[in-house]
PDB file of N, CA and C in Angstrom:
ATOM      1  N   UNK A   1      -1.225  55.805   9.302  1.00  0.00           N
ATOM      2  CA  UNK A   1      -1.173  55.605  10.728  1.00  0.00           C
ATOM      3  C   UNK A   1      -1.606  54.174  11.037  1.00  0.00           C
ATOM      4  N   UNK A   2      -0.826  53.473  11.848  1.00  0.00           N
ATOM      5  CA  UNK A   2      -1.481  52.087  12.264  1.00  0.00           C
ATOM      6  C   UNK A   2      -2.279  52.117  13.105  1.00  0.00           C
ATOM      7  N   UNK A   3      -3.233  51.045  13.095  1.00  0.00           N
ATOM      8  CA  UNK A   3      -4.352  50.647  13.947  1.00  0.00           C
ATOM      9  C   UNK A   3      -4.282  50.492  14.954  1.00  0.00           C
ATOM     10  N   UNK A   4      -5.019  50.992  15.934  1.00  0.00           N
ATOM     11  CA  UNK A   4      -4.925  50.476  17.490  1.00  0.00           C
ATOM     12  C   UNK A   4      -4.380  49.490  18.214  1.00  0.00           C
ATOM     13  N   UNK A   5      -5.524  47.991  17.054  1.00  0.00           N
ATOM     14  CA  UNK A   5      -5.400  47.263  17.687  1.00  0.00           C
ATOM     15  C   UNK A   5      -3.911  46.366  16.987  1.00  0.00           C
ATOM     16  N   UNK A   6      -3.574  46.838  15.830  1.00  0.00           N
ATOM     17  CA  UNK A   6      -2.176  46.465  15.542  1.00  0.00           C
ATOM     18  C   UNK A   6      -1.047  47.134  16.560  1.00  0.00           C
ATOM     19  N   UNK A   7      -1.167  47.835  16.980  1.00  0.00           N
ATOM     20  CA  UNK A   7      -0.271  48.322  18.040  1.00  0.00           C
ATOM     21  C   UNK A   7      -0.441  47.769  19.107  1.00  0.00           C
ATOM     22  N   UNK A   8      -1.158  47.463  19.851  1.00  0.00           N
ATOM     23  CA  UNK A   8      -1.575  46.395  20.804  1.00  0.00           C
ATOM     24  C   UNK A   8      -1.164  45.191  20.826  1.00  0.00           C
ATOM     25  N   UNK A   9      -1.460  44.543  19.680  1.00  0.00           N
ATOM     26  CA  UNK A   9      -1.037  43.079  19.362  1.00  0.00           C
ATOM     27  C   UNK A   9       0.509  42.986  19.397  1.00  0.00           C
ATOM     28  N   UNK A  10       1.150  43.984  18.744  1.00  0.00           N
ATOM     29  CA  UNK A  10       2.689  43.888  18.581  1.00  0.00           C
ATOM     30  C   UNK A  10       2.916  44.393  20.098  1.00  0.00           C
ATOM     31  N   UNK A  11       2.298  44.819  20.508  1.00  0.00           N
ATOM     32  CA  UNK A  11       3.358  45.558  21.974  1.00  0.00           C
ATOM     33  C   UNK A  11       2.589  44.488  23.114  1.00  0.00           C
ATOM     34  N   UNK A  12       2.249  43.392  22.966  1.00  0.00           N
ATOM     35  CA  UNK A  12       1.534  42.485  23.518  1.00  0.00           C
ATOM     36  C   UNK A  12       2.586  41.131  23.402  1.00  0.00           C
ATOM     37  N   UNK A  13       2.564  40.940  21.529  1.00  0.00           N
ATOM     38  CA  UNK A  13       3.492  40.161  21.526  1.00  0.00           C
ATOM     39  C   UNK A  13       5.130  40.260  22.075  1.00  0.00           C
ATOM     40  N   UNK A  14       5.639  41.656  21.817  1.00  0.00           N
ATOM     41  CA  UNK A  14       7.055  41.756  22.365  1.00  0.00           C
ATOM     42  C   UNK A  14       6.852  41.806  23.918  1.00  0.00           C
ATOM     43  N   UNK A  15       5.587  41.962  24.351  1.00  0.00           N
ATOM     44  CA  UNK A  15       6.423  41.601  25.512  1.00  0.00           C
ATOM     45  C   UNK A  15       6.340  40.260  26.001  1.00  0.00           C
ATOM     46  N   UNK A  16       5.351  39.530  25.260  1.00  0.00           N
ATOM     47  CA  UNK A  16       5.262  38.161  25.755  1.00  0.00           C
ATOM     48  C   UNK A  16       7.245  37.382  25.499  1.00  0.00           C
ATOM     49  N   UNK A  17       7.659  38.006  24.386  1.00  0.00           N
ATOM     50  CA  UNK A  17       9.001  37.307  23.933  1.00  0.00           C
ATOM     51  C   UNK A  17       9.813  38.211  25.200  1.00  0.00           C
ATOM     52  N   UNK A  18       9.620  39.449  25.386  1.00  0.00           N
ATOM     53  CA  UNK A  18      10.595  39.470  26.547  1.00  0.00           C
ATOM     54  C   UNK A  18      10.523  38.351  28.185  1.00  0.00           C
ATOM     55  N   UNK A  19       9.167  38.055  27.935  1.00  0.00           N
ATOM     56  CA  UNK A  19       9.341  37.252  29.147  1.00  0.00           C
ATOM     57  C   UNK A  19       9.377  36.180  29.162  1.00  0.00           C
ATOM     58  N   UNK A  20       9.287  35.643  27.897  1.00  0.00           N
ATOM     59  CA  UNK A  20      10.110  34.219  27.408  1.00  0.00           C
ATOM     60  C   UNK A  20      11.460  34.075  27.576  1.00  0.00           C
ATOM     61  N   UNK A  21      12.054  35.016  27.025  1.00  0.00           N
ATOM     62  CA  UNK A  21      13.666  35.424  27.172  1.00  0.00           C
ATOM     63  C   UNK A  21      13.825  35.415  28.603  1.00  0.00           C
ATOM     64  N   UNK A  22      13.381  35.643  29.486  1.00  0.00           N
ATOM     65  CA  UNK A  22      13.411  35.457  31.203  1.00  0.00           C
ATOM     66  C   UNK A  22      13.260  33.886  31.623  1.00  0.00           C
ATOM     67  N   UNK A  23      13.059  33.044  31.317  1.00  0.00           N
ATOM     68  CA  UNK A  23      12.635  31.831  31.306  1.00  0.00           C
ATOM     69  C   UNK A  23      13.840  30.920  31.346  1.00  0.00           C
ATOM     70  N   UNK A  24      14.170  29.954  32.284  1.00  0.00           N
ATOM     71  CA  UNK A  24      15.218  29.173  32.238  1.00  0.00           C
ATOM     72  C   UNK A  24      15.152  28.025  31.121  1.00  0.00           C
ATOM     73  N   UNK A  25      16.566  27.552  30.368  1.00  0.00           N
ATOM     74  CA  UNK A  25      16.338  26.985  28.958  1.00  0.00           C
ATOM     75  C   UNK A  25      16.213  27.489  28.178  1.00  0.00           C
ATOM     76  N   UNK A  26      15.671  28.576  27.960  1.00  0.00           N
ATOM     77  CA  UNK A  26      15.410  29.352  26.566  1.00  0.00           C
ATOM     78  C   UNK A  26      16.221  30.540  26.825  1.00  0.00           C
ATOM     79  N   UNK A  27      16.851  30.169  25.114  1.00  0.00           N
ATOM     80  CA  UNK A  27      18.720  31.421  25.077  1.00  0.00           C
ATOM     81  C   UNK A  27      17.571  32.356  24.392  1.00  0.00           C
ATOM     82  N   UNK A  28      17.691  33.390  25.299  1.00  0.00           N
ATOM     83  CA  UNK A  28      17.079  34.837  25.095  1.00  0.00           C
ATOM     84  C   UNK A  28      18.074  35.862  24.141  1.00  0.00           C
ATOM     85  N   UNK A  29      19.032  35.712  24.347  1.00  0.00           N
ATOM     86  CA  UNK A  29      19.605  36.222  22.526  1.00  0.00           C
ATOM     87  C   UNK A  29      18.971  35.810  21.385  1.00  0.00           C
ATOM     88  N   UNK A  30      18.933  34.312  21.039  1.00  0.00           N
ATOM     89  CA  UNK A  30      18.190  34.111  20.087  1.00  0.00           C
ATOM     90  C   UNK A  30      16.818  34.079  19.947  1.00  0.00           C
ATOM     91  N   UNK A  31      15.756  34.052  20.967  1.00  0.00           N
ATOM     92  CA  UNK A  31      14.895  34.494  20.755  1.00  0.00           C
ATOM     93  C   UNK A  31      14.191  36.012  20.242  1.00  0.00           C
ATOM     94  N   UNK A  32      14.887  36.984  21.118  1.00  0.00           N
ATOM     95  CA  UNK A  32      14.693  38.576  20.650  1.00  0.00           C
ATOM     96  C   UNK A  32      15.586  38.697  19.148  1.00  0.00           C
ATOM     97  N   UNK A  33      17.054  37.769  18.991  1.00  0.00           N
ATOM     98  CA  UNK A  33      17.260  38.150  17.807  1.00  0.00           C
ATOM     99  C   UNK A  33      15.982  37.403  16.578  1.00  0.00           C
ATOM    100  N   UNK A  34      15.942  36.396  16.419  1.00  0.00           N
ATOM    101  CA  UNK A  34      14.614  35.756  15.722  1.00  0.00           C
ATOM    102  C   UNK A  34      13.521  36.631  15.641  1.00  0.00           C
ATOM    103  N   UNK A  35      12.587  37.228  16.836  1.00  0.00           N
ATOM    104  CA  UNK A  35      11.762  38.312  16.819  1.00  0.00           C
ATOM    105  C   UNK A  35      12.070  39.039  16.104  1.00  0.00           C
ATOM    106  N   UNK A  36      13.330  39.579  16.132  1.00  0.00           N
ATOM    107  CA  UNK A  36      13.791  40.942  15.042  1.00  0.00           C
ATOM    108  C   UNK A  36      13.700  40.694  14.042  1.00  0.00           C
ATOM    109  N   UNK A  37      14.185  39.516  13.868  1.00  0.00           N
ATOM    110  CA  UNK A  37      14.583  39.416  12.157  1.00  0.00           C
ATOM    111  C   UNK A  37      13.185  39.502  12.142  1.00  0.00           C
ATOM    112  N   UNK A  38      12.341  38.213  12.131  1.00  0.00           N
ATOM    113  CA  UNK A  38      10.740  38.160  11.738  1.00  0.00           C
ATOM    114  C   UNK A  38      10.067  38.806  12.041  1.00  0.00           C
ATOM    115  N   UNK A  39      10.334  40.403  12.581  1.00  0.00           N
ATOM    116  CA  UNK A  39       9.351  41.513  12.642  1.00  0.00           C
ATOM    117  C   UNK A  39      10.109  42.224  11.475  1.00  0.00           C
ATOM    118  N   UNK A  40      11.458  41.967  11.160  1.00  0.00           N
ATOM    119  CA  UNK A  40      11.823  42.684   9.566  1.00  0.00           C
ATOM    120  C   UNK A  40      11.098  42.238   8.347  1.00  0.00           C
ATOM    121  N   UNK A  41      11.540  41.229   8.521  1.00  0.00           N
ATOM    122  CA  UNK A  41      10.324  40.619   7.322  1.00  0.00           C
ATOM    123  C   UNK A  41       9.142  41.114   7.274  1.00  0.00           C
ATOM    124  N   UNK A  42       8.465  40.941   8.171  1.00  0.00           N
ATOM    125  CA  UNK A  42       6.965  41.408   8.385  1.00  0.00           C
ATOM    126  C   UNK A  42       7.112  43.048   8.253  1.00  0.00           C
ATOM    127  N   UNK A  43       7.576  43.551   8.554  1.00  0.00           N
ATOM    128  CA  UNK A  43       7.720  45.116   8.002  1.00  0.00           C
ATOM    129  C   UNK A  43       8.423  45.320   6.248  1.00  0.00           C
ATOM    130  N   UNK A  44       8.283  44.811   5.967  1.00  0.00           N
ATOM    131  CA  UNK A  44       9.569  44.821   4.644  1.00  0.00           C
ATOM    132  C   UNK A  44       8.564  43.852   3.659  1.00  0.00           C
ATOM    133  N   UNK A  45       7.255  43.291   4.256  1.00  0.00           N
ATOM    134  CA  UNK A  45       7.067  42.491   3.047  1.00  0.00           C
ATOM    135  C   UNK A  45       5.289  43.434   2.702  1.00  0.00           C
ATOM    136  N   UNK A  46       5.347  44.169   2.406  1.00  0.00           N
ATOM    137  CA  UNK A  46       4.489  45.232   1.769  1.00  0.00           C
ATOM    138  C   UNK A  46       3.171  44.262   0.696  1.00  0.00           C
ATOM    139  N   UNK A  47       3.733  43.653   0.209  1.00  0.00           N
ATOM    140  CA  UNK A  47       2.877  42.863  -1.086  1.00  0.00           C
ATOM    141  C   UNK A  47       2.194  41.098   0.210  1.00  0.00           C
ATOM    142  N   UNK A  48       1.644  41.556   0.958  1.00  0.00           N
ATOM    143  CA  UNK A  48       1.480  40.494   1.589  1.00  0.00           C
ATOM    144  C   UNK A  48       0.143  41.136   2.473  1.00  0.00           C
ATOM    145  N   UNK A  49      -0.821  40.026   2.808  1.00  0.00           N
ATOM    146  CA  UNK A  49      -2.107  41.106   3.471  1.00  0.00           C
ATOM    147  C   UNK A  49      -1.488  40.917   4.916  1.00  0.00           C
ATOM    148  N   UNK A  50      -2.742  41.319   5.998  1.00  0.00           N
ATOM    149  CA  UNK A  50      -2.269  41.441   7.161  1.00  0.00           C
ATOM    150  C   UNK A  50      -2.172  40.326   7.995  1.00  0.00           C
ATOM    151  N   UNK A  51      -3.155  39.791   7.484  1.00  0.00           N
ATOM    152  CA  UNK A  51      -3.441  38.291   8.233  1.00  0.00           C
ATOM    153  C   UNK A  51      -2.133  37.379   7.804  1.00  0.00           C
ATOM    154  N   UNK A  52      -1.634  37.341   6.624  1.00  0.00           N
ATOM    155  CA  UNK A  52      -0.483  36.574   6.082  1.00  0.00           C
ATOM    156  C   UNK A  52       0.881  36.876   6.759  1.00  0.00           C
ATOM    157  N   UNK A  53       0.699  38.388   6.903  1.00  0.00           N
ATOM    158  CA  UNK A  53       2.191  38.892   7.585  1.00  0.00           C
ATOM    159  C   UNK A  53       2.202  38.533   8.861  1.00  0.00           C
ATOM    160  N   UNK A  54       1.008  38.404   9.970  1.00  0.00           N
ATOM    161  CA  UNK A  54       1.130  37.457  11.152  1.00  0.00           C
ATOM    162  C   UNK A  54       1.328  35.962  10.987  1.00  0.00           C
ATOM    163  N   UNK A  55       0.910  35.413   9.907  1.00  0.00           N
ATOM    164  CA  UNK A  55       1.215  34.381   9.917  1.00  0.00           C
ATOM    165  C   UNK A  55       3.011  33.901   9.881  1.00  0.00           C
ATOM    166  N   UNK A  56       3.269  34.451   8.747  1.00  0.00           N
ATOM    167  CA  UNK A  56       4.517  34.320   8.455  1.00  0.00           C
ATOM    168  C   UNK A  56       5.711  35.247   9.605  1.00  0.00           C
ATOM    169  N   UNK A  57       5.276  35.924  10.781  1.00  0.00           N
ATOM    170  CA  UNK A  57       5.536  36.310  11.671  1.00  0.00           C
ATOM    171  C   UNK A  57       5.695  34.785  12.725  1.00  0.00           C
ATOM    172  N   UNK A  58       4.690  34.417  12.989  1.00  0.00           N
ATOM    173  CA  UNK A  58       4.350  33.135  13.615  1.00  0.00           C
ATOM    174  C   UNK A  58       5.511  31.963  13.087  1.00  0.00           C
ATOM    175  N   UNK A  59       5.282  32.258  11.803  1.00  0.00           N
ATOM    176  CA  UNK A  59       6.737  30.905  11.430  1.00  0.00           C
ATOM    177  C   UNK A  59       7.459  31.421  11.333  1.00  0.00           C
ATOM    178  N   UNK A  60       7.748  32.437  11.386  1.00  0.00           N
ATOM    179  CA  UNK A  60       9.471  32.934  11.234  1.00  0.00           C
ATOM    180  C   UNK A  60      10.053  33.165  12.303  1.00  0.00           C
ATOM    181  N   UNK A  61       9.451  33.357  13.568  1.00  0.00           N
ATOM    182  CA  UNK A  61      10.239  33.617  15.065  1.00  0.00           C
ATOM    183  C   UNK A  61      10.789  31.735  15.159  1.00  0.00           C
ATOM    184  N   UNK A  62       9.978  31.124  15.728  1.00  0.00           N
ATOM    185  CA  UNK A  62      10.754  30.046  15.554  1.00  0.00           C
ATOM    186  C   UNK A  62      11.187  28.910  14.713  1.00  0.00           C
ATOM    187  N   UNK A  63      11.377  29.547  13.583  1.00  0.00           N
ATOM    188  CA  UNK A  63      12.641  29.199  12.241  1.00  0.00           C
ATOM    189  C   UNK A  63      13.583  29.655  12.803  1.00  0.00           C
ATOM    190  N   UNK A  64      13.472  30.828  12.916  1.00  0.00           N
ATOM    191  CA  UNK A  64      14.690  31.615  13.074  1.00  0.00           C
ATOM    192  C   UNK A  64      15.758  31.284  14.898  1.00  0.00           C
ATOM    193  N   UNK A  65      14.983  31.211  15.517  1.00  0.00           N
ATOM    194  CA  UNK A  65      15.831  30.261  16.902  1.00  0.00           C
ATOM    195  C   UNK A  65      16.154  28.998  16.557  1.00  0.00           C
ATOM    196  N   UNK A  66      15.153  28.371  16.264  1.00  0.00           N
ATOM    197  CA  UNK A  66      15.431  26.648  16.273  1.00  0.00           C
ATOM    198  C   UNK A  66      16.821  26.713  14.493  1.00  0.00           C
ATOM    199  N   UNK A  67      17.037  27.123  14.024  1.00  0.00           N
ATOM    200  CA  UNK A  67      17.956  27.839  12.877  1.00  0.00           C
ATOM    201  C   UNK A  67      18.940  28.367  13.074  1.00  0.00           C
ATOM    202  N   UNK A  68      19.152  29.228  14.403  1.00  0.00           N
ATOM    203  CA  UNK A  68      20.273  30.195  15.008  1.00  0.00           C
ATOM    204  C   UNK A  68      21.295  29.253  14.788  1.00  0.00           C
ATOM    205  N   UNK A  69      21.374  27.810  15.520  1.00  0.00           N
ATOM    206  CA  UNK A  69      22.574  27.447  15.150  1.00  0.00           C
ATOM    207  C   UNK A  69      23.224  26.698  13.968  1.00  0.00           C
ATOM    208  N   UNK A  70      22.547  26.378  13.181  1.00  0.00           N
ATOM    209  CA  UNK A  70      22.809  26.230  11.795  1.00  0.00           C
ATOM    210  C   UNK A  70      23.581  27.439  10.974  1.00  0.00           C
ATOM    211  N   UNK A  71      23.059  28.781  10.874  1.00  0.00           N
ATOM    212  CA  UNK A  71      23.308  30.081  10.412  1.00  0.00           C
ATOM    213  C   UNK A  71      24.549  30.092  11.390  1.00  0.00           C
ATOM    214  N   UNK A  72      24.615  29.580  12.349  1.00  0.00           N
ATOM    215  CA  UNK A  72      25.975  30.815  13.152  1.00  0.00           C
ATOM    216  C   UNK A  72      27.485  29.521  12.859  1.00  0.00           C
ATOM    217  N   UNK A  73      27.090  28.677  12.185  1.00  0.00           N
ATOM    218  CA  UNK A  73      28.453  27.754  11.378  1.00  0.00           C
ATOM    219  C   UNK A  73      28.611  28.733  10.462  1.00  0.00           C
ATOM    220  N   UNK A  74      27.792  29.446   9.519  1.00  0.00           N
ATOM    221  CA  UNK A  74      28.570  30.246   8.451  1.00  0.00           C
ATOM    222  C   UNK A  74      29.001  31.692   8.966  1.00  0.00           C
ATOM    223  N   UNK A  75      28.448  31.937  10.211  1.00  0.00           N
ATOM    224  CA  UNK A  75      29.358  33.792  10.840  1.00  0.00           C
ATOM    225  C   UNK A  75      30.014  32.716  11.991  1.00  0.00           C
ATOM    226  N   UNK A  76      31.509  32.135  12.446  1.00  0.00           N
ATOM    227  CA  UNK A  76      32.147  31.932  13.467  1.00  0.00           C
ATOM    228  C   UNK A  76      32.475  32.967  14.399  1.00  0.00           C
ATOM    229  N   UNK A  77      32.082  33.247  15.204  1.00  0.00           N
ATOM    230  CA  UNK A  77      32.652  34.010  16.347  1.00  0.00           C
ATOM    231  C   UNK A  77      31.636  35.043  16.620  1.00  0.00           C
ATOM    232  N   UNK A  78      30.517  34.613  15.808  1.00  0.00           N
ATOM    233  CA  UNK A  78      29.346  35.745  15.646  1.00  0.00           C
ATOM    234  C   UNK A  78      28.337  35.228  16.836  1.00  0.00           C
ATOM    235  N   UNK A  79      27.563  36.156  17.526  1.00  0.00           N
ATOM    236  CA  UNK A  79      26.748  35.399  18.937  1.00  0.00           C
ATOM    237  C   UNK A  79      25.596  35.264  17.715  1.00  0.00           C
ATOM    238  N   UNK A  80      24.846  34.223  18.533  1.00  0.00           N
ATOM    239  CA  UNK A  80      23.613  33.521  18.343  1.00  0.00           C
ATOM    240  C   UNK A  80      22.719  34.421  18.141  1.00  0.00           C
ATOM    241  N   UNK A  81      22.570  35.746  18.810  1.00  0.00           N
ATOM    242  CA  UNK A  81      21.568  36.276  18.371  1.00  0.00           C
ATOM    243  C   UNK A  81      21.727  36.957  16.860  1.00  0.00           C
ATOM    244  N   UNK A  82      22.885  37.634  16.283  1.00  0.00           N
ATOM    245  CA  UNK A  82      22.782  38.021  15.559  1.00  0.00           C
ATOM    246  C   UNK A  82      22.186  36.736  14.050  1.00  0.00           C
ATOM    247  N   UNK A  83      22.833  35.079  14.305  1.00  0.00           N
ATOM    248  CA  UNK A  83      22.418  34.478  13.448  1.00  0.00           C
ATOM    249  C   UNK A  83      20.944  33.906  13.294  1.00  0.00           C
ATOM    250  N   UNK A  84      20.104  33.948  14.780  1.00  0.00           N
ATOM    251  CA  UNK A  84      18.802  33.994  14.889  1.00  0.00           C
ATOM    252  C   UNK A  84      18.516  35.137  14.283  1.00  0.00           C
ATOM    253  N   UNK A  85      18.637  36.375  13.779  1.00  0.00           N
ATOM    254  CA  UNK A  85      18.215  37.720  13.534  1.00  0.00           C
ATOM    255  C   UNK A  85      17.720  37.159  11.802  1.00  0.00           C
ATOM    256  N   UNK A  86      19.616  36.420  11.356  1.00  0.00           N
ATOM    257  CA  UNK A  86      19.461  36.097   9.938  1.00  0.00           C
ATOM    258  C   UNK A  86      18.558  35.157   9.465  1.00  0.00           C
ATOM    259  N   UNK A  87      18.151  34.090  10.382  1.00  0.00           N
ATOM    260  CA  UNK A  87      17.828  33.111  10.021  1.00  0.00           C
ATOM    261  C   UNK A  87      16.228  33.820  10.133  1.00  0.00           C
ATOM    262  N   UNK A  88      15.614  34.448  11.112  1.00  0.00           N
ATOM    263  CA  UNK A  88      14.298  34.814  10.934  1.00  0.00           C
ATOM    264  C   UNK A  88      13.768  35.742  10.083  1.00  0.00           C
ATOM    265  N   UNK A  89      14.962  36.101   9.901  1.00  0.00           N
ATOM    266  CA  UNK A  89      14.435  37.363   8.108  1.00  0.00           C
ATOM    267  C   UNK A  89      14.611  36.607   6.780  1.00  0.00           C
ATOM    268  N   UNK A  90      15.214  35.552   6.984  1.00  0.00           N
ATOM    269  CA  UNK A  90      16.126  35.819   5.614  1.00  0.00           C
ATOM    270  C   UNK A  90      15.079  33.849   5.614  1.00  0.00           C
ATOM    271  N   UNK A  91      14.532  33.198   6.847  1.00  0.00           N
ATOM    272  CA  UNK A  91      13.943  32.222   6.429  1.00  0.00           C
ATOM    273  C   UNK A  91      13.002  31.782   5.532  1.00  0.00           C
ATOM    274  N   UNK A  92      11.904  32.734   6.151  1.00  0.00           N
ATOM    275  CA  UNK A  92      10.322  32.066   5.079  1.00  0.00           C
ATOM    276  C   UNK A  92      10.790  33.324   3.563  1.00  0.00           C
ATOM    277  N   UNK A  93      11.527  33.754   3.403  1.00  0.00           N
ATOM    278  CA  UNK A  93      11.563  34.336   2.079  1.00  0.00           C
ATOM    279  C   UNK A  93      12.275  32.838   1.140  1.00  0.00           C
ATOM    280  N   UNK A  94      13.435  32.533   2.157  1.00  0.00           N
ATOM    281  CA  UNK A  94      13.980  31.472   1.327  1.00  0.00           C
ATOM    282  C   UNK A  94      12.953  30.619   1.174  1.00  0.00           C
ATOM    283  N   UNK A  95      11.913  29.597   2.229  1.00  0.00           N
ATOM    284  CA  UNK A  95      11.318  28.942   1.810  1.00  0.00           C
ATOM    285  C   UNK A  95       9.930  28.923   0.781  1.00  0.00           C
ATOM    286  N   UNK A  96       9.466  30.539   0.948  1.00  0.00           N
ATOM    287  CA  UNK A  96       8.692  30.690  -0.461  1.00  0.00           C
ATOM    288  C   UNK A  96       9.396  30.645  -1.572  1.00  0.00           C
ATOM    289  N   UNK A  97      10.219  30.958  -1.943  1.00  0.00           N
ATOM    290  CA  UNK A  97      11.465  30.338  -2.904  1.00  0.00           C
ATOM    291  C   UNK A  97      11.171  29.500  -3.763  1.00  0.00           C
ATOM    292  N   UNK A  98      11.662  28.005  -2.591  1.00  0.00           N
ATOM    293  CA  UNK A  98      11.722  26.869  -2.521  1.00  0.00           C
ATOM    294  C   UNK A  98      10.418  26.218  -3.222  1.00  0.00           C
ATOM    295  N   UNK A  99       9.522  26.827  -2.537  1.00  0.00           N
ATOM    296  CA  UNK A  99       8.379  26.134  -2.583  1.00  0.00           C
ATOM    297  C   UNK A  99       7.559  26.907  -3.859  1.00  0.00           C
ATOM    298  N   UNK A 100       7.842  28.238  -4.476  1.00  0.00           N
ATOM    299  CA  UNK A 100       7.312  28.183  -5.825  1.00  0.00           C
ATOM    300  C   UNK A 100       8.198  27.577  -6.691  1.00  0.00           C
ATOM    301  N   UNK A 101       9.663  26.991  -6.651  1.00  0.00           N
ATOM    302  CA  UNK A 101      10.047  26.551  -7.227  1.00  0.00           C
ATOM    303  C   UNK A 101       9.667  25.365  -7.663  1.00  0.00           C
ATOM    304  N   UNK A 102       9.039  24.941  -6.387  1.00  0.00           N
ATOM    305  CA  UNK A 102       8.820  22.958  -6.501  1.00  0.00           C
ATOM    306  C   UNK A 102       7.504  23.162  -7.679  1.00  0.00           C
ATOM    307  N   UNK A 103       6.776  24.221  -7.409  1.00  0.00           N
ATOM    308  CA  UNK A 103       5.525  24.136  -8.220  1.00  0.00           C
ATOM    309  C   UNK A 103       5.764  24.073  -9.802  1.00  0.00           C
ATOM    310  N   UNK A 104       6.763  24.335 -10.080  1.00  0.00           N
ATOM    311  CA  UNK A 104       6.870  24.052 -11.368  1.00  0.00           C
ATOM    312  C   UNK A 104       8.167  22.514 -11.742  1.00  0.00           C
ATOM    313  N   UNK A 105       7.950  21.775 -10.568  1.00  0.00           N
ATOM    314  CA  UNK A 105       8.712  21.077 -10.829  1.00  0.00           C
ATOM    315  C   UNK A 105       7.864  19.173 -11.480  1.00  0.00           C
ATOM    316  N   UNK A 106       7.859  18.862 -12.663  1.00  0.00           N
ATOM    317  CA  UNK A 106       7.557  17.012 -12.960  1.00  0.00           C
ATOM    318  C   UNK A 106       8.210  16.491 -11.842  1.00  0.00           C
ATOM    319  N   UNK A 107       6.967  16.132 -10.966  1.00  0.00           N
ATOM    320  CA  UNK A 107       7.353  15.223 -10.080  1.00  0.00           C
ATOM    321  C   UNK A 107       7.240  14.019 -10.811  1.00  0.00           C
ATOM    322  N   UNK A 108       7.121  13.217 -10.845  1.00  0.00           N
ATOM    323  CA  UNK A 108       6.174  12.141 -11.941  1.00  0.00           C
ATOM    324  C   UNK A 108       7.415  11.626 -12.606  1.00  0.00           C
ATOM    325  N   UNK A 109       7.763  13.075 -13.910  1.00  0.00           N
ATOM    326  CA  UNK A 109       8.945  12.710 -14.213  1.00  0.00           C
ATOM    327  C   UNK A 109      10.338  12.262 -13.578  1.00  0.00           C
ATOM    328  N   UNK A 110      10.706  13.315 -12.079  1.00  0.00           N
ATOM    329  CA  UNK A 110      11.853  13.334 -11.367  1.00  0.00           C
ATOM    330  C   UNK A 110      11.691  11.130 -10.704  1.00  0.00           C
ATOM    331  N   UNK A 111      10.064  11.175 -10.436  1.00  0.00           N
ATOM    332  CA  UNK A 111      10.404   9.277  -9.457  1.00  0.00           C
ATOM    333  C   UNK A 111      11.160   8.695 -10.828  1.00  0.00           C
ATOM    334  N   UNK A 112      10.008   8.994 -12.034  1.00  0.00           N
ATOM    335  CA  UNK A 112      10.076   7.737 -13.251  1.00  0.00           C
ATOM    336  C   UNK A 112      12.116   7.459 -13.419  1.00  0.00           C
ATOM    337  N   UNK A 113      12.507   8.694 -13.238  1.00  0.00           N
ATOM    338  CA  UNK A 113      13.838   9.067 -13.727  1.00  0.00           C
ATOM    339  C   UNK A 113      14.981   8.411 -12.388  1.00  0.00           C
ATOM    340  N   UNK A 114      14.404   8.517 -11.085  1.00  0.00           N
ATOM    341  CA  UNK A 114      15.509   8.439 -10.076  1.00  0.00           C
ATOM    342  C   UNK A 114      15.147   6.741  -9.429  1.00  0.00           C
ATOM    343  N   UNK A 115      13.610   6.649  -9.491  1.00  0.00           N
ATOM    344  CA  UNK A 115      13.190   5.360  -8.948  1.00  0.00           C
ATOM    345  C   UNK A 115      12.957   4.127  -9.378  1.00  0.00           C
ATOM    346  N   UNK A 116      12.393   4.597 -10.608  1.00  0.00           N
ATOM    347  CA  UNK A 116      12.407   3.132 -11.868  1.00  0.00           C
ATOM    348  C   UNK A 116      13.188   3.378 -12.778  1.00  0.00           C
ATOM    349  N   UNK A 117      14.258   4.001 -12.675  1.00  0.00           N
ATOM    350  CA  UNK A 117      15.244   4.132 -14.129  1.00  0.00           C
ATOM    351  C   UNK A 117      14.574   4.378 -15.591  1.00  0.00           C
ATOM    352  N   UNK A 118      13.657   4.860 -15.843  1.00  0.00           N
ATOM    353  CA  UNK A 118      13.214   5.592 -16.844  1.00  0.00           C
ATOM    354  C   UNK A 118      12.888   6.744 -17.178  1.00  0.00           C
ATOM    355  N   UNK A 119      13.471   7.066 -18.713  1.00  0.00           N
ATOM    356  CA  UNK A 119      13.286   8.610 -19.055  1.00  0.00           C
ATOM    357  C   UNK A 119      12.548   8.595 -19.894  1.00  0.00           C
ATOM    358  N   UNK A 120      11.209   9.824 -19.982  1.00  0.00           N
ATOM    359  CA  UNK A 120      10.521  10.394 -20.595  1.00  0.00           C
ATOM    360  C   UNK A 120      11.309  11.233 -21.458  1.00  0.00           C
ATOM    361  N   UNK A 121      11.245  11.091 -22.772  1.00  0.00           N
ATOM    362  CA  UNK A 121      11.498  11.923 -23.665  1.00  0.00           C
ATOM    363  C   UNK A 121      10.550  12.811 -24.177  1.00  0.00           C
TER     364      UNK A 121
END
């Protein structure tokens, strides 16, 4: 059963995004779609504590708007919200990715190789 005050907080936050979505300038498709996606994530990422899953809640709503239109070049004819939906689920997974990838990456090696023309053998 969830916590009180986790139920609170989420039914606090959606409605703060519904009344953002009321707000002139701000495309309220992509905002509630972004919310969605990044409340999927945050429901779907189980191996993550609680404090982390708000966090990554926090960056994934607006990834996922300020992103909507990047994502909606690869669905044409698709509305904005559904590519805000993709871009806020499918964002901070890609960028943890990214970013354990870099951790195993020779930086050191990659300048010596691209900036001073030398290779470490």
């Amino acid at each position: 059963m969830a916590v009180p005050t986790t139920l609170t907080a989420t039914a606090t936050l959606a409605t703060g995004v519904g009344i953002a979505a009321l707000m002139p300038g701000i495309n309220g498709d992509a905002l509630i779609g972004a919310f969605a996606g990044g409340t999927l994530f945050v429901v779907s990422a189980r191996n993550f504590a609680r404090w982390e899953r708000c966090a990554y809640l926090a960056v994934s709503v607006p990834l996922g708007y300020l992103g909507a239109p990047e994502v909606q070049h690869f669905f044409p004819g698709r509305s904005i919200g559904l590519a805000a939906f993709v871009a806020g689920a499918c964002g901070v997974t890609i960028t943890l990715a990214i970013i354990r990838a870099c951790q195993h990456v020779d930086f050191t090696a990659l300048l010596d190789t691209f900036v001073r023309g030398k290779r470490r053998d």
